[in-house]
Protein backbone atom coordinates (compact mmCIF):
# COMPACT_ATOMS: atom_id res chain seq x y z
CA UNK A 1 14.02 -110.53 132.09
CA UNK A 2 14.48 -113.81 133.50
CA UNK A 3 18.10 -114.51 135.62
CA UNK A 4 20.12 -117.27 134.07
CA UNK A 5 21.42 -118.57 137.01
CA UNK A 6 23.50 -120.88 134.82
CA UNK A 7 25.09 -118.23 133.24
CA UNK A 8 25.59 -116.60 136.26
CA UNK A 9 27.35 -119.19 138.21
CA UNK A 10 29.05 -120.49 135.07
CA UNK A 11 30.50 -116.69 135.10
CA UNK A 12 31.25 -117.02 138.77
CA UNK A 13 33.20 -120.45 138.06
CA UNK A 14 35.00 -118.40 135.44
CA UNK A 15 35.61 -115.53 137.57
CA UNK A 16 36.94 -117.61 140.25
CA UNK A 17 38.97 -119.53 138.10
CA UNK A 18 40.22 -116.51 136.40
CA UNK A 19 40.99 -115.37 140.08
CA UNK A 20 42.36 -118.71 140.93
CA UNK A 21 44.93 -118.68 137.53
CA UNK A 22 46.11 -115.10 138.08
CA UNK A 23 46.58 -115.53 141.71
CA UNK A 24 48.69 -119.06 140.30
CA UNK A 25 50.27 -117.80 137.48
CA UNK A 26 50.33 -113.84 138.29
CA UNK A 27 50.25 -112.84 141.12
CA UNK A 28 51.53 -115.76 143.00
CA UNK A 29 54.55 -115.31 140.94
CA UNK A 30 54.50 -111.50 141.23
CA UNK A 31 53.83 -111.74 145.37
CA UNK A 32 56.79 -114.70 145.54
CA UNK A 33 59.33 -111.72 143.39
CA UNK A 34 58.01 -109.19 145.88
CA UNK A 35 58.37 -111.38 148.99
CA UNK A 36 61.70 -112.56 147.43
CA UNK A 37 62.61 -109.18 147.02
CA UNK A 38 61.59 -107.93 150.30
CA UNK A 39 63.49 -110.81 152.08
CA UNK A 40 66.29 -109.23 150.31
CA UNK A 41 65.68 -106.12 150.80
CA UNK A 42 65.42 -107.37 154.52
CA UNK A 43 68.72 -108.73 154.43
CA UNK A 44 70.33 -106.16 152.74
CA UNK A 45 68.40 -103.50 155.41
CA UNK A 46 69.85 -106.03 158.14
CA UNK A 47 73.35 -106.36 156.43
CA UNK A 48 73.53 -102.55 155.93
CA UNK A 49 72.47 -101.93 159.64
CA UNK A 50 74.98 -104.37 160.69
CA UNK A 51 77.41 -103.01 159.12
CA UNK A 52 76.57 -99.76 159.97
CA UNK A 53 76.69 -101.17 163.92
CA UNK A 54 80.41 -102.70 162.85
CA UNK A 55 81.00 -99.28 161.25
CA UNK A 56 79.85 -97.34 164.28
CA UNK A 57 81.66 -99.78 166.88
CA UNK A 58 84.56 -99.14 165.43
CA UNK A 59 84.48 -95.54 164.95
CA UNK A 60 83.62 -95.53 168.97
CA UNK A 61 86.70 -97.86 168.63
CA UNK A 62 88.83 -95.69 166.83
CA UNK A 63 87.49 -92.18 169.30
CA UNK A 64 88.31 -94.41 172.04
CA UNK A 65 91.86 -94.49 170.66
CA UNK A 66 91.92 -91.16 169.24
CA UNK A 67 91.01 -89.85 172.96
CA UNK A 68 93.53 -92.41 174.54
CA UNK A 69 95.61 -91.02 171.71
CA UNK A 70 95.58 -87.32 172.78
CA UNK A 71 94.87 -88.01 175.88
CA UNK A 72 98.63 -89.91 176.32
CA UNK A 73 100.09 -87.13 173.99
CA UNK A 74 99.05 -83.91 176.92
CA UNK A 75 100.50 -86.40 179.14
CA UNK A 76 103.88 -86.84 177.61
CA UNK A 77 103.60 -83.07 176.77
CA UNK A 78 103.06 -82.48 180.39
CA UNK A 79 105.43 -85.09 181.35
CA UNK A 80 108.16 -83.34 179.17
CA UNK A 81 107.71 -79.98 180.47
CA UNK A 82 107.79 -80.84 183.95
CA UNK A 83 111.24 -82.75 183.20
CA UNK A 84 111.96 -79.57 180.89
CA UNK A 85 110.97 -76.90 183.81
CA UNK A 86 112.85 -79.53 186.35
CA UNK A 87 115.76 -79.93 184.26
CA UNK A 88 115.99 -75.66 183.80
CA UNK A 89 115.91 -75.50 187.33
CA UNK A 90 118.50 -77.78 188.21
CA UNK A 91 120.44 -76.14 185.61
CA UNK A 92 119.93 -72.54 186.99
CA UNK A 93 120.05 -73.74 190.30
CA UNK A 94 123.49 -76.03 189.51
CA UNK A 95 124.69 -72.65 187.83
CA UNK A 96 124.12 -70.49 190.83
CA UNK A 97 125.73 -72.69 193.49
CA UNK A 98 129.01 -72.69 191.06
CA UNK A 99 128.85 -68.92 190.35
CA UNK A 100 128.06 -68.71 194.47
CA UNK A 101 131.27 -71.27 194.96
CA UNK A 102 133.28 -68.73 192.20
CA UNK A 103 132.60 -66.36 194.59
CA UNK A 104 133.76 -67.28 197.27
CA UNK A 105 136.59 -69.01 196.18
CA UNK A 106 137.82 -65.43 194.23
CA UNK A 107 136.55 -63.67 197.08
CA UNK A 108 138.82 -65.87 199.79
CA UNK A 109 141.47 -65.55 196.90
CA UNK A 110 141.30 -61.94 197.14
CA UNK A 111 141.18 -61.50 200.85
CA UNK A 112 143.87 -63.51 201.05
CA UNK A 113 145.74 -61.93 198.23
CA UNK A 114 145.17 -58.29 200.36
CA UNK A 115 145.86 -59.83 203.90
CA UNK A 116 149.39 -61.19 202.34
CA UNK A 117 150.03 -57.82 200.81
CA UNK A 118 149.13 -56.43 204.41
CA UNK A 119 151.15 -58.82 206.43
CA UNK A 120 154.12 -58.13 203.79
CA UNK A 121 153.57 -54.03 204.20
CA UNK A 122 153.04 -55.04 208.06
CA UNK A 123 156.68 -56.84 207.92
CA UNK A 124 158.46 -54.76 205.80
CA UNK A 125 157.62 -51.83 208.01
CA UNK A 126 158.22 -53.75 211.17
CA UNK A 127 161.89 -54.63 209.96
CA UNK A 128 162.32 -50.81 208.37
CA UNK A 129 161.24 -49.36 211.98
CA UNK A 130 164.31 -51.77 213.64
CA UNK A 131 166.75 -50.85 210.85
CA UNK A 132 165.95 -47.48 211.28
CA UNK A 133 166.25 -47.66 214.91
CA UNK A 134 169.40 -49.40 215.07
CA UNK A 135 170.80 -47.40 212.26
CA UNK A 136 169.89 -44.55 214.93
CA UNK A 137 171.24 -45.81 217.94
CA UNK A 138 174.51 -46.62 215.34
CA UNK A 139 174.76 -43.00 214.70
CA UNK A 140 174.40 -42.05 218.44
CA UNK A 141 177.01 -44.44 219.37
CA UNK A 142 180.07 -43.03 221.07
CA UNK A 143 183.15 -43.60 222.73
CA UNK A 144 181.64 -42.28 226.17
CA UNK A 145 178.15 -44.53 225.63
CA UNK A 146 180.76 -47.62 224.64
CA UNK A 147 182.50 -46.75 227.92
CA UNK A 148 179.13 -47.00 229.78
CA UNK A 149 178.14 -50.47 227.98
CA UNK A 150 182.04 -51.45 229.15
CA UNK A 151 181.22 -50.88 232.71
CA UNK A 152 177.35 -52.48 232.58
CA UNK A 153 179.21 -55.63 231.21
CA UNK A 154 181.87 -55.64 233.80
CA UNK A 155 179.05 -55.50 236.19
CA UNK A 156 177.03 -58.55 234.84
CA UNK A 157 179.69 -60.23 234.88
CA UNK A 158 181.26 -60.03 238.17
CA UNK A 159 176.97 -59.93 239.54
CA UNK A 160 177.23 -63.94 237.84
CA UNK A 161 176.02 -66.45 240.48
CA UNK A 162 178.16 -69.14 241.23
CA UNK A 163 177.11 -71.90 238.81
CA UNK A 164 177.85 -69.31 235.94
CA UNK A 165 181.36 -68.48 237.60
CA UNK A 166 182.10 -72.35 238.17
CA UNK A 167 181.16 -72.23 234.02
CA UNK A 168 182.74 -69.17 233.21
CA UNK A 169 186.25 -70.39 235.05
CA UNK A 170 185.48 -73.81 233.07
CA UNK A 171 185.47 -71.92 229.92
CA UNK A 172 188.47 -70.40 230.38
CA UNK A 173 190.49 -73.35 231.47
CA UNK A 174 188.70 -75.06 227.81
CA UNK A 175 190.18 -72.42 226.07
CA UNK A 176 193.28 -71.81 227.59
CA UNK A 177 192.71 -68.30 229.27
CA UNK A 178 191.90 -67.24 225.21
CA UNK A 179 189.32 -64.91 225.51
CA UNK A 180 187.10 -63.19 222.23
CA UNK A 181 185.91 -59.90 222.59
CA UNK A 182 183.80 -57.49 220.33
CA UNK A 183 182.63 -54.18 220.46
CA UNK A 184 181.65 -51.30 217.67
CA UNK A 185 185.13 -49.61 218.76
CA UNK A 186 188.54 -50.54 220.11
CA UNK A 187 188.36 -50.55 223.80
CA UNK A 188 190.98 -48.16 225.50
CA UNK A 189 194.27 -50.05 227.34
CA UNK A 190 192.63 -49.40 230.63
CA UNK A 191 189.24 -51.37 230.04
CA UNK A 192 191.83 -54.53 228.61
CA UNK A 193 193.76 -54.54 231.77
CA UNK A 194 190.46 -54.35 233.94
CA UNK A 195 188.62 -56.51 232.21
CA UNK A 196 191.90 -59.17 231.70
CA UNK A 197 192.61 -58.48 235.93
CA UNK A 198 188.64 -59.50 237.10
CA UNK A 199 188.94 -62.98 234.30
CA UNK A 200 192.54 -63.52 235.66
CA UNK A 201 191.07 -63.01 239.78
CA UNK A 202 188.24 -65.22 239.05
CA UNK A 203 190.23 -68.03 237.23
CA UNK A 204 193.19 -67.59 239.97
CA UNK A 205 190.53 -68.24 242.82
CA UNK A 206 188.42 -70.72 241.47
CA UNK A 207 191.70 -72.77 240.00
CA UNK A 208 193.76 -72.73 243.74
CA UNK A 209 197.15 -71.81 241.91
CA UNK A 210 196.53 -73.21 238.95
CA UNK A 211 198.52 -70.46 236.56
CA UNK A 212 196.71 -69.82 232.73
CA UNK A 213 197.21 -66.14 231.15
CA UNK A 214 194.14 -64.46 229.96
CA UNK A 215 194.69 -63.52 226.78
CA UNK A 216 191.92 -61.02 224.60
CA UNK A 217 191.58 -61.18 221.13
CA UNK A 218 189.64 -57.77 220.38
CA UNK A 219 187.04 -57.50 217.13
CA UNK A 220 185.61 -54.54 215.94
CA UNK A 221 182.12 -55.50 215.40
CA UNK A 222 179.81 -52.27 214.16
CA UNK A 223 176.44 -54.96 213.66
CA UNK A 224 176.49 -54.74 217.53
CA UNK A 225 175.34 -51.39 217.78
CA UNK A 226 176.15 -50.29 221.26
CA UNK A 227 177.71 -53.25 222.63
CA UNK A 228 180.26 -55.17 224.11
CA UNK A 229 180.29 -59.58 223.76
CA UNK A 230 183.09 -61.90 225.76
CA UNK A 231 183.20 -65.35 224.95
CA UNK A 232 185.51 -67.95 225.89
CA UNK A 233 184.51 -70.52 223.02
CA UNK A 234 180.40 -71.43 223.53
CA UNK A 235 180.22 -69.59 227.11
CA UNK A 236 179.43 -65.99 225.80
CA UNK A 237 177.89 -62.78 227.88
CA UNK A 238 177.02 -59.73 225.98
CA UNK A 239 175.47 -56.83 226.43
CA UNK A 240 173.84 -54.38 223.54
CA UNK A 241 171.45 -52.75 222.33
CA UNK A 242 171.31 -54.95 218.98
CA UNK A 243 170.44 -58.19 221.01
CA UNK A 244 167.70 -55.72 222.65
CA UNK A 245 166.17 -54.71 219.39
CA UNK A 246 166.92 -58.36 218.34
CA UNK A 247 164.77 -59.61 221.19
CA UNK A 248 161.96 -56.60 220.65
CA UNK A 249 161.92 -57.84 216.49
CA UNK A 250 161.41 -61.58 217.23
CA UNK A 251 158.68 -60.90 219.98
CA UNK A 252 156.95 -58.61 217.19
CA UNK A 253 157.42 -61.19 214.24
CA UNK A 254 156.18 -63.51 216.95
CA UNK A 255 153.12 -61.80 217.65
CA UNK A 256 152.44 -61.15 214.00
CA UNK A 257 152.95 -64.58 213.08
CA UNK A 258 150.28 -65.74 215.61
CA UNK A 259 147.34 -63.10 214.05
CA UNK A 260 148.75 -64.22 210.46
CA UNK A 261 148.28 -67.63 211.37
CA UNK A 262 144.18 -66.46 212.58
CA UNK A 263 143.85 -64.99 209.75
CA UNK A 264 144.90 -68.57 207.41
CA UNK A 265 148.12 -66.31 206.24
CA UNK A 266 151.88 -67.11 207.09
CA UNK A 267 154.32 -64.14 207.33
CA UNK A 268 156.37 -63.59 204.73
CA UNK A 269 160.21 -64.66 205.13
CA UNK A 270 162.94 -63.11 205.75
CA UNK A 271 166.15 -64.76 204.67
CA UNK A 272 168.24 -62.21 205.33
CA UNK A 273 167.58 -61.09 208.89
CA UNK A 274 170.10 -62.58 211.80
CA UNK A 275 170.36 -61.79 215.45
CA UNK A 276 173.05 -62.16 217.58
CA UNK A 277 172.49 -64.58 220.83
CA UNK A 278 174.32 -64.53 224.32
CA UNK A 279 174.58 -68.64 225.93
CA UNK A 280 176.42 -69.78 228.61
């Protein structure tokens, strides 16, 4: 069978313009929609991943923070209970010094409050013992002890040195030959005119015929407790035991007074005590 090669390259025309209008009008069309679409698929792929970029930058953003976040909150955690822990400790340790200062302060109070109560059992004794030993030597007192404390004055006085004579005689003349005397009994006749006959001697010697009349004015005094006191106005001399114990209390109240005062107590007072005192 003979080829028609007209037939068969008309057909090829007509294939290839066949091929040539669907490639124009179909598939062209059909390859532009799926390029188109592509290209937007593209930039919705590209969109998507950007935004997925944005999305992930800023959830890196927002861990960032989120770290910084917590990280900031254990510090101001920490940061508050160091200050917390710091703050106890001051507290506890502001609470001991004052309960330490307490006690001291109640424990001085109280050692104080017993040395006082010591010193004032430690007084009261002290004065007790020299009531007690005066009220003693009161009882003992007699006539023939008062007649030995006559004679021990009469001695002291006529053992004066001269400067007390020149101020005994001047005592005298100041009060005009009056003379005081006290003792815890009367004193006999005899120990008047003896002791009146030395004072008159004396002021008749040291006055060269000047003429004054000793004159005693006797005073029963029991608070002298074995003793005998003359005094011609300030110029006294005396002699008993009271201004002995007198003496003994004021040297103990003195000596108490200094170990009071070491241990930061005074001694109590005594408003009531007195003590007789001889002067010239």
């Amino acid at each position: 069978m003979p080829i028609d090669w007209f037939t068969v390259i008309a057909q090829i025309i007509n294939f290839l313009i066949l091929v040539w209008l669907l490639k124009r009008f179909l598939y062209k069309p059909i390859l532009d929609g799926i390029d188109a679409r592509e290209h937007k698929i593209s930039r919705v792929i590209s969109s998507a991943e950007t935004k997925k970029k944005n999305a992930e930058a800023l959830e890196n953003q927002y861990k960032d923070k989120l770290t910084n976040i917590d990280a900031e909150r254990s510090a101001i955690i920490k940061l508050a209970k160091e200050e917390a822990q710091k703050a106890h400790l001051a507290a506890m340790q502001n609470a001991k010094v004052q309960a330490d200062a307490f006690a001291i302060k109640r424990t001085a109070a109280l050692n104080t409050e017993i040395q006082t109560l010591q010193n004032d059992v430690i007084n009261k004794s002290v004065k007790e013992v020299f009531a007690l030993s005066r009220k003693v030597i009161s009882e003992l007192s007699d006539q023939q002890l008062q007649d030995k404390m006559f004679d021990k004055l009469l001695s002291h006085l006529k053992a004066l040195n001269a400067e007390r004579h020149v101020g005994l005689n001047q005592a005298i003349q100041n009060n005009q030959g009056h003379a005081k005397v006290r003792s815890i009994a009367p004193l006999s006749q005899a120990q008047c005119e003896r002791l009146k006959a030395y004072l008159q001697g004396l002021l008749t010697e040291q006055t060269s015929g000047e003429s004054l009349t000793i004159t005693l004015d006797l005073e029963v005094d029991p608070q002298l407790i074995a003793g005998l006191e003359l005094a011609f106005g300030g110029w006294k001399l005396s002699w008993s035991a009271n201004e002995t114990l007198n003496a003994l209390q004021r040297e103990v109240e003195m000596s108490l007074d200094v170990q009071y005062q070491e241990n930061g107590t005074s001694m109590p007072v005594d408003n009531e005590h007195h003590s007789l005192s001889a002067s010239s």
